[in-house]
N, C-alpha and C. Protein backbone atom coordinates (compact mmCIF):
# COMPACT_ATOMS: atom_id res chain seq x y z
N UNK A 1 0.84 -1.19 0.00
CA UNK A 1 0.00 0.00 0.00
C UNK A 1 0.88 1.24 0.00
N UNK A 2 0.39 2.30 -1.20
CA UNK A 2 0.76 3.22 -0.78
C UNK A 2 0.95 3.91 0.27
N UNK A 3 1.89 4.61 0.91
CA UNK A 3 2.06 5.77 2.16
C UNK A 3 2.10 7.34 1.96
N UNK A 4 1.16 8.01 1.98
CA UNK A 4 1.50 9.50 1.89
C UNK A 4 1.78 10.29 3.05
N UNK A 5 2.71 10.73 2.92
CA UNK A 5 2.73 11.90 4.70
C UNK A 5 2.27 13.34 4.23
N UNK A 6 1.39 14.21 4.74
CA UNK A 6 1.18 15.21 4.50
C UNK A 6 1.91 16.27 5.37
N UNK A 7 2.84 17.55 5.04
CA UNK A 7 2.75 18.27 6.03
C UNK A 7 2.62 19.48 5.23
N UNK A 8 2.06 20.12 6.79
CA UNK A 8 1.44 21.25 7.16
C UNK A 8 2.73 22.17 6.34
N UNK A 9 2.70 23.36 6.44
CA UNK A 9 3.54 24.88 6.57
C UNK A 9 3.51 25.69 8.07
N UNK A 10 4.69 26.76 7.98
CA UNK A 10 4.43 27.63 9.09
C UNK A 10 3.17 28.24 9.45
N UNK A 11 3.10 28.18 10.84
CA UNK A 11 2.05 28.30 11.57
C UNK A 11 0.68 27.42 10.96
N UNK A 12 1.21 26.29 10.65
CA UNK A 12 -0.49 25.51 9.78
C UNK A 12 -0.84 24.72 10.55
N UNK A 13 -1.44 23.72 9.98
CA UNK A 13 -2.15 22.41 11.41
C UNK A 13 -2.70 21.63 10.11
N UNK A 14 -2.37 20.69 10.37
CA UNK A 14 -2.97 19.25 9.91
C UNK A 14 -4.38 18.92 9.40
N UNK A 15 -5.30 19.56 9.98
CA UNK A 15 -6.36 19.98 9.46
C UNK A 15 -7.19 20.61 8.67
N UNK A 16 -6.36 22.09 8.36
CA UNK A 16 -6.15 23.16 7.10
C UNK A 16 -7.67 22.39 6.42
N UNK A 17 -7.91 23.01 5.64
CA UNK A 17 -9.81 22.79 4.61
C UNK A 17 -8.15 21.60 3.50
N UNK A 18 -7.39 22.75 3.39
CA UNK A 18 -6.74 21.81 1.98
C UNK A 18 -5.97 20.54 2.25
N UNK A 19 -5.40 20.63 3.35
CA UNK A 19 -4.55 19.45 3.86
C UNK A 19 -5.73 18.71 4.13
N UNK A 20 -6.73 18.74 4.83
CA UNK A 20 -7.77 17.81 5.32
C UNK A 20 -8.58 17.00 3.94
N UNK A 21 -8.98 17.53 2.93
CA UNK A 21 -9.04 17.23 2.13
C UNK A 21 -8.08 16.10 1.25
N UNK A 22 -7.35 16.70 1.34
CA UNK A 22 -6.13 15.82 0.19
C UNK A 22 -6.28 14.10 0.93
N UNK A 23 -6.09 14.35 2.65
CA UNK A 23 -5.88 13.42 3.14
C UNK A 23 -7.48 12.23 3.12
N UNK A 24 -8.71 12.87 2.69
CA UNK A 24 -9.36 12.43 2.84
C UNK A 24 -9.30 11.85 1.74
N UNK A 25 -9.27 12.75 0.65
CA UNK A 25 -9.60 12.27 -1.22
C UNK A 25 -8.48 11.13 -1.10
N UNK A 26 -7.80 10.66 -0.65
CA UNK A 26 -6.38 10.13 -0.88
C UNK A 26 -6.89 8.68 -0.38
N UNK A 27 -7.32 8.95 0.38
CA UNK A 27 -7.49 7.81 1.68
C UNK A 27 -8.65 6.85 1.13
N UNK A 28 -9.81 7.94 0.44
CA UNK A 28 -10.86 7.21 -0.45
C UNK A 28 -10.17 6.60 -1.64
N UNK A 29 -8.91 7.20 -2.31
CA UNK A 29 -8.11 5.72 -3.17
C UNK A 29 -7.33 5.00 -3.12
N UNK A 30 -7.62 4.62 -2.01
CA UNK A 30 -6.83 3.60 -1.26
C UNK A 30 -5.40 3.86 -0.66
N UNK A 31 -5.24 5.12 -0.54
CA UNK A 31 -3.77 5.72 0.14
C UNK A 31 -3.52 5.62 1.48
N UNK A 32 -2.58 4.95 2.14
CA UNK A 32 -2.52 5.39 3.32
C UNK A 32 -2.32 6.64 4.16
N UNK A 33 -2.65 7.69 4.45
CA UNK A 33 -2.74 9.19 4.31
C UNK A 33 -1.97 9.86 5.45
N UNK A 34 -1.67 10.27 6.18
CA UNK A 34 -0.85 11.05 7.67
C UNK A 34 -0.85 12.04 7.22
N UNK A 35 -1.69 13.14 8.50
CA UNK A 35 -1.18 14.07 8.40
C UNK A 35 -0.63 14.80 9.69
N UNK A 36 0.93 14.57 10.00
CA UNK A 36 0.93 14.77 11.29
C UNK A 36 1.07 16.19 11.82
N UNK A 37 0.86 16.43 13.09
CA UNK A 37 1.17 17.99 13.54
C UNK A 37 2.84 17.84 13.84
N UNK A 38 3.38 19.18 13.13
CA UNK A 38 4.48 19.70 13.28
C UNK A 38 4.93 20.72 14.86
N UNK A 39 6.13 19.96 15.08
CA UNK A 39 6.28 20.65 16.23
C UNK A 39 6.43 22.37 16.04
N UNK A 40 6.09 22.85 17.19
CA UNK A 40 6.01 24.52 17.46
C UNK A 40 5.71 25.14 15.78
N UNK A 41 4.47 24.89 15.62
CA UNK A 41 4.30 25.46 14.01
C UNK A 41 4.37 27.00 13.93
N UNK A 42 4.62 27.86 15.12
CA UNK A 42 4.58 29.20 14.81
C UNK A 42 6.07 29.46 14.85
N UNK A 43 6.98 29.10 15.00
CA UNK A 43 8.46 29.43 15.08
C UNK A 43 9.03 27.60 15.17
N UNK A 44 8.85 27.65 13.20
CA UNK A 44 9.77 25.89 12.82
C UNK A 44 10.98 26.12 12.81
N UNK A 45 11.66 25.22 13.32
CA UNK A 45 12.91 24.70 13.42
C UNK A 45 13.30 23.62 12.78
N UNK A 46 14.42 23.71 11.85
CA UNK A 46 15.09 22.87 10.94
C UNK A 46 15.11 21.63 11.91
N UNK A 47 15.93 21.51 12.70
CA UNK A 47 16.23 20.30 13.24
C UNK A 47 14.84 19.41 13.66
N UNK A 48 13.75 20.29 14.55
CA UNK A 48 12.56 19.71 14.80
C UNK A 48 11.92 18.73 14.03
N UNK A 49 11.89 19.95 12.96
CA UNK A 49 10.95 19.30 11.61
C UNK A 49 11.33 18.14 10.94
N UNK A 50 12.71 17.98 10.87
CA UNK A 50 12.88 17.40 10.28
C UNK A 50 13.39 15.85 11.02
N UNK A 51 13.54 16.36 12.58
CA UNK A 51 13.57 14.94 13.53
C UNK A 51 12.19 14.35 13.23
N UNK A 52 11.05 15.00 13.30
CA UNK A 52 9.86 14.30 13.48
C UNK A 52 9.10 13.91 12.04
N UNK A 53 9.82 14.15 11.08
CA UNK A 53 9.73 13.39 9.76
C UNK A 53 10.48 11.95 10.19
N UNK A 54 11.43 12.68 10.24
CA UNK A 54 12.74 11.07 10.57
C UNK A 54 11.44 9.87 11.31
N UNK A 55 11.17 10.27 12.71
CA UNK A 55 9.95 9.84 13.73
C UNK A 55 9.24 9.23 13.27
N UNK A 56 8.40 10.28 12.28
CA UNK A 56 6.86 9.90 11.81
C UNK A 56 7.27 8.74 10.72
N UNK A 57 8.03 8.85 9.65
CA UNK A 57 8.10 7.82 8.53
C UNK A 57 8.76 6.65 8.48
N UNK A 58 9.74 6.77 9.57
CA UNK A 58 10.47 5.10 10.13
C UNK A 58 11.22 5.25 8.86
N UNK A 59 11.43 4.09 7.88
CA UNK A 59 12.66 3.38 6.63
C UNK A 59 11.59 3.84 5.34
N UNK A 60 11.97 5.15 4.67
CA UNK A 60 11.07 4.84 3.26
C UNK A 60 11.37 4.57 2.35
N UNK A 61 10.90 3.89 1.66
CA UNK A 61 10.77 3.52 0.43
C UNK A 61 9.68 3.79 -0.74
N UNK A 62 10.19 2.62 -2.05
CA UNK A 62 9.11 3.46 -3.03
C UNK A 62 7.31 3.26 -3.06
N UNK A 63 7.04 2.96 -1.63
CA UNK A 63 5.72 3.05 -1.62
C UNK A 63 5.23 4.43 -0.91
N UNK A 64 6.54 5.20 -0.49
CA UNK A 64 6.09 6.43 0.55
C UNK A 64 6.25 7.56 -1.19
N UNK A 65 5.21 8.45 -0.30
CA UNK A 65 5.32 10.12 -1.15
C UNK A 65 4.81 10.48 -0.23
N UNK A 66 5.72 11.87 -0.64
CA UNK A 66 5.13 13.28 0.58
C UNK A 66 4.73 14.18 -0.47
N UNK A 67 3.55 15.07 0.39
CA UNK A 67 3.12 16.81 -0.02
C UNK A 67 3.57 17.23 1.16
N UNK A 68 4.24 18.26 0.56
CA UNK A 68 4.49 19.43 1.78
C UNK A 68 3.82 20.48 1.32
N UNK A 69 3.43 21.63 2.07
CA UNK A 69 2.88 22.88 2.03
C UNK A 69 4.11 23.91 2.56
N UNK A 70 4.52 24.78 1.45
CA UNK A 70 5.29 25.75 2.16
C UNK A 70 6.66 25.08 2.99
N UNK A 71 6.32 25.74 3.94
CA UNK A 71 8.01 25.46 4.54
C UNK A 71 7.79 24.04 4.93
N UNK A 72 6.83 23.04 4.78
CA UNK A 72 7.14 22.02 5.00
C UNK A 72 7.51 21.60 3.73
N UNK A 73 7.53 21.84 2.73
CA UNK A 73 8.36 21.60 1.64
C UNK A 73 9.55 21.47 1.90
N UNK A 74 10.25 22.53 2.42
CA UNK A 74 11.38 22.60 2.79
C UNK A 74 11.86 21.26 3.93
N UNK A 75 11.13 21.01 4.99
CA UNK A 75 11.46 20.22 5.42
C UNK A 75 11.39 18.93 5.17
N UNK A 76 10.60 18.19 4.29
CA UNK A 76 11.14 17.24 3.24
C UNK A 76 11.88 17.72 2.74
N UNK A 77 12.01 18.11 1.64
CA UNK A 77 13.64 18.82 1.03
C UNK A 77 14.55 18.03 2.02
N UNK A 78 14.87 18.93 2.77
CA UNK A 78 16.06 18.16 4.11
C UNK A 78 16.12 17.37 4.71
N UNK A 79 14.66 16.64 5.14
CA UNK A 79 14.56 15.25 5.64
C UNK A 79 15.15 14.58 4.50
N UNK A 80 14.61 14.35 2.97
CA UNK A 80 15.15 13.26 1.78
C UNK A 80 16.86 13.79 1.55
N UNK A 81 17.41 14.34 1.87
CA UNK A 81 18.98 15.18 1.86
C UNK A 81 19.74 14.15 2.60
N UNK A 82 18.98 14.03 3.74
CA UNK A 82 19.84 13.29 5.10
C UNK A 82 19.41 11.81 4.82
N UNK A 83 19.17 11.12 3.82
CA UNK A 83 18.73 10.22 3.93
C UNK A 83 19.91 9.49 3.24
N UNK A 84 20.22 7.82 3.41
CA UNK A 84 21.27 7.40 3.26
C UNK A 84 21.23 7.09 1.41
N UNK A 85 22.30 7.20 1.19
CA UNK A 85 22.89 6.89 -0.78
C UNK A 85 21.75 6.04 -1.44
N UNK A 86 20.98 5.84 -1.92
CA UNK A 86 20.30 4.42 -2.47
C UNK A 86 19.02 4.84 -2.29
N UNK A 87 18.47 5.30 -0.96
CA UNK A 87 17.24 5.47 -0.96
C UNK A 87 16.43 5.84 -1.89
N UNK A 88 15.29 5.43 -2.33
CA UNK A 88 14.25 5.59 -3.10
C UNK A 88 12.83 6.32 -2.70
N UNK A 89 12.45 7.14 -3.03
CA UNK A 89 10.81 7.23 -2.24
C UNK A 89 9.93 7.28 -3.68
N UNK A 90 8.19 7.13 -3.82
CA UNK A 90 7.56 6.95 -4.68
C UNK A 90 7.22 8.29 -5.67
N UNK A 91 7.35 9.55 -5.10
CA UNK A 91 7.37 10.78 -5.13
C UNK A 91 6.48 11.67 -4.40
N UNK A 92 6.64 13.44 -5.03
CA UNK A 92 6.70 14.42 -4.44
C UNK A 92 6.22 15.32 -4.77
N UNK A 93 5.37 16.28 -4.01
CA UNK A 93 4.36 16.73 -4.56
C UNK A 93 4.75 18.14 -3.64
N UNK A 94 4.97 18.91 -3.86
CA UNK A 94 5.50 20.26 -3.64
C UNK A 94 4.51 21.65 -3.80
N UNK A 95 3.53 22.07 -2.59
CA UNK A 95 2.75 23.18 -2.75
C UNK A 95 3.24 24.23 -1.88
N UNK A 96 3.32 25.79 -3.36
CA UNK A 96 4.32 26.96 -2.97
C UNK A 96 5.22 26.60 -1.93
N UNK A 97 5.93 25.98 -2.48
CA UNK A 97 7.59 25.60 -2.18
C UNK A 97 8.68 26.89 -2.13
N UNK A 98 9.54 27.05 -1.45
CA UNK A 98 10.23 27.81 -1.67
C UNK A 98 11.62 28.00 -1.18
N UNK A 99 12.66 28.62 -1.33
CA UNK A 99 14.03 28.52 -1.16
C UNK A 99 13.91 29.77 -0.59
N UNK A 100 13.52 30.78 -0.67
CA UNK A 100 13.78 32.12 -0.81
C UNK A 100 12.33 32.54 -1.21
N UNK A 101 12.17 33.43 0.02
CA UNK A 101 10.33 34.13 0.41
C UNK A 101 10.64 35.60 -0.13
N UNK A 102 9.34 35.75 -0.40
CA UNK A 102 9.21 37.74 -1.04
C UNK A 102 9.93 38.35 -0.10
N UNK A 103 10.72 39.39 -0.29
CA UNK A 103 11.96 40.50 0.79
C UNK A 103 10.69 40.83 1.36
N UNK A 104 9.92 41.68 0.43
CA UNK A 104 9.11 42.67 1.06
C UNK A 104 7.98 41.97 2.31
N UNK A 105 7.25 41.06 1.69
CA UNK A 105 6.59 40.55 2.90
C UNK A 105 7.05 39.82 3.58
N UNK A 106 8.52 39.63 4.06
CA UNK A 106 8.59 38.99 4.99
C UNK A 106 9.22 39.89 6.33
N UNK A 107 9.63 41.37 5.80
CA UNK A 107 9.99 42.41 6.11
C UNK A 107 8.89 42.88 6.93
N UNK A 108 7.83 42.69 6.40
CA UNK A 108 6.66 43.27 6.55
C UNK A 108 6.00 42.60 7.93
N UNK A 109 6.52 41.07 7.71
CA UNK A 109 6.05 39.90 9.03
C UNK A 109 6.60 40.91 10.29
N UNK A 110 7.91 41.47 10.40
CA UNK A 110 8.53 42.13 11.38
C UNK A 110 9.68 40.81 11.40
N UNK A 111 10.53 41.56 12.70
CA UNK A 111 11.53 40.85 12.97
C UNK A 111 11.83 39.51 13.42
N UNK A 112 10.54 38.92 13.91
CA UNK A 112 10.51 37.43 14.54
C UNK A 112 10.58 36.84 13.15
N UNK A 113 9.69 37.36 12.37
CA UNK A 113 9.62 36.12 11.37
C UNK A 113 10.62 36.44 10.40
N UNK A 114 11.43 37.20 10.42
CA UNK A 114 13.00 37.37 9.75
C UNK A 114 13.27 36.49 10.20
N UNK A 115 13.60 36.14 11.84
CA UNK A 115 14.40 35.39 12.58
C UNK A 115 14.33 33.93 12.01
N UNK A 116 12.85 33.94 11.93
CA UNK A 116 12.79 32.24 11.90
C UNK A 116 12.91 31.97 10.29
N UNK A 117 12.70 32.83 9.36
CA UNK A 117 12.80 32.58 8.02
C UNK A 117 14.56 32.15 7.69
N UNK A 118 14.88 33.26 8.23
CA UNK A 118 16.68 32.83 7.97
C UNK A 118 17.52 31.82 7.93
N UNK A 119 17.71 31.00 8.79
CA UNK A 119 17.88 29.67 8.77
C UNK A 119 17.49 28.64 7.69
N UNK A 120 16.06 28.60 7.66
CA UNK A 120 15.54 28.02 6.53
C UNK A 120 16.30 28.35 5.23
N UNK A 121 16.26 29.55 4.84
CA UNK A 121 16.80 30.66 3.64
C UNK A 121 18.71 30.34 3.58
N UNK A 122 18.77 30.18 4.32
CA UNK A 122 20.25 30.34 4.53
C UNK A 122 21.21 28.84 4.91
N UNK A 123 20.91 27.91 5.22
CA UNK A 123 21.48 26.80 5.36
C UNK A 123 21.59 26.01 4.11
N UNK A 124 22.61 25.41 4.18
CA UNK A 124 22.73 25.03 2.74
C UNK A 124 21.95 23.72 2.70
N UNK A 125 21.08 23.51 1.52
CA UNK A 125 20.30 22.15 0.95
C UNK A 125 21.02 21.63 -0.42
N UNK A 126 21.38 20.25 -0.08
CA UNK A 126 21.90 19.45 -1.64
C UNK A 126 20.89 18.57 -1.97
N UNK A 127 20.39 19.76 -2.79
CA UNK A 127 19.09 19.61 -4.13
C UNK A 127 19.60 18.34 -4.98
N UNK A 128 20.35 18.36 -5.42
CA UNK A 128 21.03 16.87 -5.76
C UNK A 128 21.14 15.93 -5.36
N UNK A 129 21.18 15.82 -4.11
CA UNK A 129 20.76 14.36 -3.25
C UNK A 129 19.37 13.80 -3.17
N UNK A 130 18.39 15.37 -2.95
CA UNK A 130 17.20 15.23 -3.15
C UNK A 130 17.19 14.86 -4.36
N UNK A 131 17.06 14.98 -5.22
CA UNK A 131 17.14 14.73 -7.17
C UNK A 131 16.77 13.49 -7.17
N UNK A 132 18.33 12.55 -6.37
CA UNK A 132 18.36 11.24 -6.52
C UNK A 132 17.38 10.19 -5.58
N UNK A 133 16.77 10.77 -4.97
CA UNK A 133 15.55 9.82 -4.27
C UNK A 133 14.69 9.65 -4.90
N UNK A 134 14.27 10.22 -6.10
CA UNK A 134 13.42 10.54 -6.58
C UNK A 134 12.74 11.10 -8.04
N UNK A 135 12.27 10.84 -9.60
CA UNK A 135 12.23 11.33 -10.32
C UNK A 135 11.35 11.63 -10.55
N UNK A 136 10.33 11.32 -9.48
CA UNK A 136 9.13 12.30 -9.89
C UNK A 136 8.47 13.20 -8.96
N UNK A 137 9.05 14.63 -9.02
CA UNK A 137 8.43 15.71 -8.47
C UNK A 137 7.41 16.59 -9.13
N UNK A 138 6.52 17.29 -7.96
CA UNK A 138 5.84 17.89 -9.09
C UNK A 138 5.83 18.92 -8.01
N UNK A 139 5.84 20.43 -8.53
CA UNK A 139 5.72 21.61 -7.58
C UNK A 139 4.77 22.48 -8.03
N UNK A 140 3.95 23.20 -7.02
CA UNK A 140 2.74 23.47 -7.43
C UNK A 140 2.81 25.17 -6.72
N UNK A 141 2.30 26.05 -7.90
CA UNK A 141 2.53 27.62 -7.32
C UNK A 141 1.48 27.86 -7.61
N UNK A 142 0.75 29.10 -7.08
CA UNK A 142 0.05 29.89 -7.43
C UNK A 142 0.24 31.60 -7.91
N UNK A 143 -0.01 32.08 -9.46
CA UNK A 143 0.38 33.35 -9.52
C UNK A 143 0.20 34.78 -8.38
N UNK A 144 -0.68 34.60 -7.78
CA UNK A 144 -0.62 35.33 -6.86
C UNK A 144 -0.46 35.26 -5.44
N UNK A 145 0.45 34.20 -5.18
CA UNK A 145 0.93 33.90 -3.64
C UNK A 145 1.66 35.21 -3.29
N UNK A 146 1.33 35.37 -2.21
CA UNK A 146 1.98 36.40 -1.35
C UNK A 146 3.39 36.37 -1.05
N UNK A 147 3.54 34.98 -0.58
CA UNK A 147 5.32 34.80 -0.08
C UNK A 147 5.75 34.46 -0.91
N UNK A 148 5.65 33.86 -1.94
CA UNK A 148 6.49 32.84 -2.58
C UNK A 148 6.53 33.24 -4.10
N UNK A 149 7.41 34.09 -4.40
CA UNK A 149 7.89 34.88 -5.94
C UNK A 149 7.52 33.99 -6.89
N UNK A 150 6.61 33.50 -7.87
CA UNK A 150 6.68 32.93 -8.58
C UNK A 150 8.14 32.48 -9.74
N UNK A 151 8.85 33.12 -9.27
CA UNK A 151 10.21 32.91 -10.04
C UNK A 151 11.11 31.98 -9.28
N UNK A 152 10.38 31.04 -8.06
CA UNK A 152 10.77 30.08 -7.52
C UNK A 152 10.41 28.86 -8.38
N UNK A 153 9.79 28.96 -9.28
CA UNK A 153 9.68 27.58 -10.15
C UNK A 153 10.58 27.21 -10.73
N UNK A 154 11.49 28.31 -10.96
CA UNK A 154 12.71 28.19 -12.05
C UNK A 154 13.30 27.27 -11.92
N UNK A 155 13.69 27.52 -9.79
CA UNK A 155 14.63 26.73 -9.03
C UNK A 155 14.30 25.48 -9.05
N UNK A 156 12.98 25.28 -8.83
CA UNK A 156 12.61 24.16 -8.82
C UNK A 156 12.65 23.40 -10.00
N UNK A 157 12.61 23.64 -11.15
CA UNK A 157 12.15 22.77 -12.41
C UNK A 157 13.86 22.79 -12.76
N UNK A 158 15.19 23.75 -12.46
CA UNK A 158 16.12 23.40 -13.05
C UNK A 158 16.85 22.57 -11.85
N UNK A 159 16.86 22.63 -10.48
CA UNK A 159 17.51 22.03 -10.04
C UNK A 159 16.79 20.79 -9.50
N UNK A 160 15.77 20.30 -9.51
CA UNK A 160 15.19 18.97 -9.38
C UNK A 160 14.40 18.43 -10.71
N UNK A 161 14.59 19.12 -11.78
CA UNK A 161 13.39 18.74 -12.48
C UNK A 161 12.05 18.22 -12.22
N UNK A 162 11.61 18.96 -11.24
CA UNK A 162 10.72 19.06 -10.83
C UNK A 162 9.67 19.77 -12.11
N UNK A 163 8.41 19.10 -12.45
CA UNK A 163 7.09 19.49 -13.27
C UNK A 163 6.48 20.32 -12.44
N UNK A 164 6.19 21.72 -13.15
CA UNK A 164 5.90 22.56 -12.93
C UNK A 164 4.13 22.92 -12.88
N UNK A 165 3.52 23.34 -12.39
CA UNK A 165 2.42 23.93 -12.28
C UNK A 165 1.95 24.97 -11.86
N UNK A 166 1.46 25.83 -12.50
CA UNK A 166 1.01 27.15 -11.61
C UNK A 166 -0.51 27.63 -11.60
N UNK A 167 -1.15 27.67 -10.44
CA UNK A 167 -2.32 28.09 -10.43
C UNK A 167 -3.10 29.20 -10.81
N UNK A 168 -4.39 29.83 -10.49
CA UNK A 168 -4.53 30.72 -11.16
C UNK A 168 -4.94 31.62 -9.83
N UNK A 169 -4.89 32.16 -9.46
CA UNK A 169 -5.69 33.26 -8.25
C UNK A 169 -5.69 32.06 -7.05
N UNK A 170 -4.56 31.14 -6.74
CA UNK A 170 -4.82 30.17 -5.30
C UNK A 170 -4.46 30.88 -3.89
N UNK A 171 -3.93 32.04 -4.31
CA UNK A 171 -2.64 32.80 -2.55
C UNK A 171 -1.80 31.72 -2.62
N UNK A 172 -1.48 31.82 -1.39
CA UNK A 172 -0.70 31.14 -1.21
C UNK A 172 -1.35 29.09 -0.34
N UNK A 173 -2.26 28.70 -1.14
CA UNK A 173 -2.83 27.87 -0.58
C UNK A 173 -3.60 27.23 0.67
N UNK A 174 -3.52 28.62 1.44
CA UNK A 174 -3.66 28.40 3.22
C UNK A 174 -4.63 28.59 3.38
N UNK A 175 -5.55 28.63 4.39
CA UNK A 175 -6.71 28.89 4.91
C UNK A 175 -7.07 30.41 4.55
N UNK A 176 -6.63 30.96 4.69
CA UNK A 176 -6.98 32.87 3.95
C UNK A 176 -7.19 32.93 2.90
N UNK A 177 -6.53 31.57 2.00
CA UNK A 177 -6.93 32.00 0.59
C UNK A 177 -7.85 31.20 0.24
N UNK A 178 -8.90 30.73 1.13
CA UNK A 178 -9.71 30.16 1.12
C UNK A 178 -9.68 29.14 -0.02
N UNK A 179 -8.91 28.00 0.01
CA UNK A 179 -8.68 26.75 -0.95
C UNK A 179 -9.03 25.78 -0.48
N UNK A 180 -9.88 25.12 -0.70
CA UNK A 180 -10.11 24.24 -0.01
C UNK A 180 -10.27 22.69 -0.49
N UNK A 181 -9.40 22.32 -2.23
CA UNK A 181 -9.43 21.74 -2.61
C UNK A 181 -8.47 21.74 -3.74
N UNK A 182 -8.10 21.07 -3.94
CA UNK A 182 -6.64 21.17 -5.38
C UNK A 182 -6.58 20.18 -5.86
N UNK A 183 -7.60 20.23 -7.68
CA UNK A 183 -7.65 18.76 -8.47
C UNK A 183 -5.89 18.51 -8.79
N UNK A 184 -5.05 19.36 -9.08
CA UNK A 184 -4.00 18.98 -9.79
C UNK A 184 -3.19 18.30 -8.69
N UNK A 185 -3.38 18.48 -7.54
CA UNK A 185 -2.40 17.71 -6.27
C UNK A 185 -3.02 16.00 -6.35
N UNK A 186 -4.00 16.28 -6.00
CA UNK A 186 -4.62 15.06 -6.31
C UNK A 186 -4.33 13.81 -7.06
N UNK A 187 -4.14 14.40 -8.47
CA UNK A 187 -3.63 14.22 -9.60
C UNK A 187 -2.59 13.62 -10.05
N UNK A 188 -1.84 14.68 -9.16
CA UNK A 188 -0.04 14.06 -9.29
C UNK A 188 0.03 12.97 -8.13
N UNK A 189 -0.35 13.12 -7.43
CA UNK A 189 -0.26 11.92 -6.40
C UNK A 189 -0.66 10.64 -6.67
N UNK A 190 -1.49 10.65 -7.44
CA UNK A 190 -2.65 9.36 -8.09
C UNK A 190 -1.80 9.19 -8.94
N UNK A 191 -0.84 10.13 -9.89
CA UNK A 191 -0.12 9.79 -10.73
C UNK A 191 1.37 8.51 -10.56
N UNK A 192 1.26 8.79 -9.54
CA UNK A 192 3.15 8.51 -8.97
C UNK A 192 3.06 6.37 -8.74
């Protein structure tokens, strides 16, 4: 049986209209679905996040795929990094992903969320290790997300070859932008 892990983004919860969904639609085709809560979701920590991936998924292989949302993108990213030479997973499904958040609104968050963005932004990730777990990514933007520059696809489609998608009016996928459903995630997941 398939395994999907879902995670959340900063400050999100497991429940989200869109995460709750995915996990349900998923689960009705026969997916095994998780969506676990991330530790301290208002100020994530690299190491956290990515211990309690380690936690939550035990040995994966090519029956596991993850969606991440946002900075939990990132923390897959770095969980599949640290993972040993050989590993395989089934694939990856990437919503507003990002390396690098809008200057202006994150300026705008104030100084805490500089704090906690930096790290993320600034530690080095070998996208190439990620590469090799895996050949089928798919990353999913929306043109008018708030944080996430749409000129983050670039990164994504040249340094993972990652398949690209971009939405039309989604925000940034969260509960504010009132989404509460995404055929193309769906899609790619059913695809893999």
């Amino acid at each position: 049986m398939k395994k999907v892990f879902i995670i959340h983004g900063w400050d999100g919860r497991p429940d989200e209209p869109l995460l709750k969904w995915l996990k349900i639609s998923l689960q009705s085709k026969g997916f095994a679905a998780t969506a676990p809560a991330m530790p301290d979701p208002a100020r994530p920590v690299i190491k956290d996040w990515v211990g309690k991936l380690r936690q939550t998924v035990g040995a994966p292989d090519k029956n596991v795929i993850f969606i991440g949302h946002s900075i939990g993108c990132q923390a897959i990213l770095r969980y599949l990094a640290g993972l040993p030479a050989g590993t395989k997973i089934g694939g990856l499904v990437l919503l507003a992903p990002w390396m690098e958040l809008d200057r202006q609104t994150i300026e705008e968050e104030g100084p805490e969320s500089i704090a906690i963005a930096k790290p993320w932004q600034e530690t080095p990730l070998d996208l190439a290790k990620v590469k090799q777990t895996t050949a089928k990514i798919v990353a999913i933007f929306s043109d008018n997300d708030p944080f996430v520059p749409l000129a983050q696809q670039d990164l994504f489609a040249r340094e993972l070859g990652a398949q690209i998608i971009v939405e039309h009016h989604k925000g940034h996928f969260d509960p504010s932008s009132q989404v509460s459903h995404l055929a193309s995630a769906l899609r790619a997941v059913s695809g893999f």
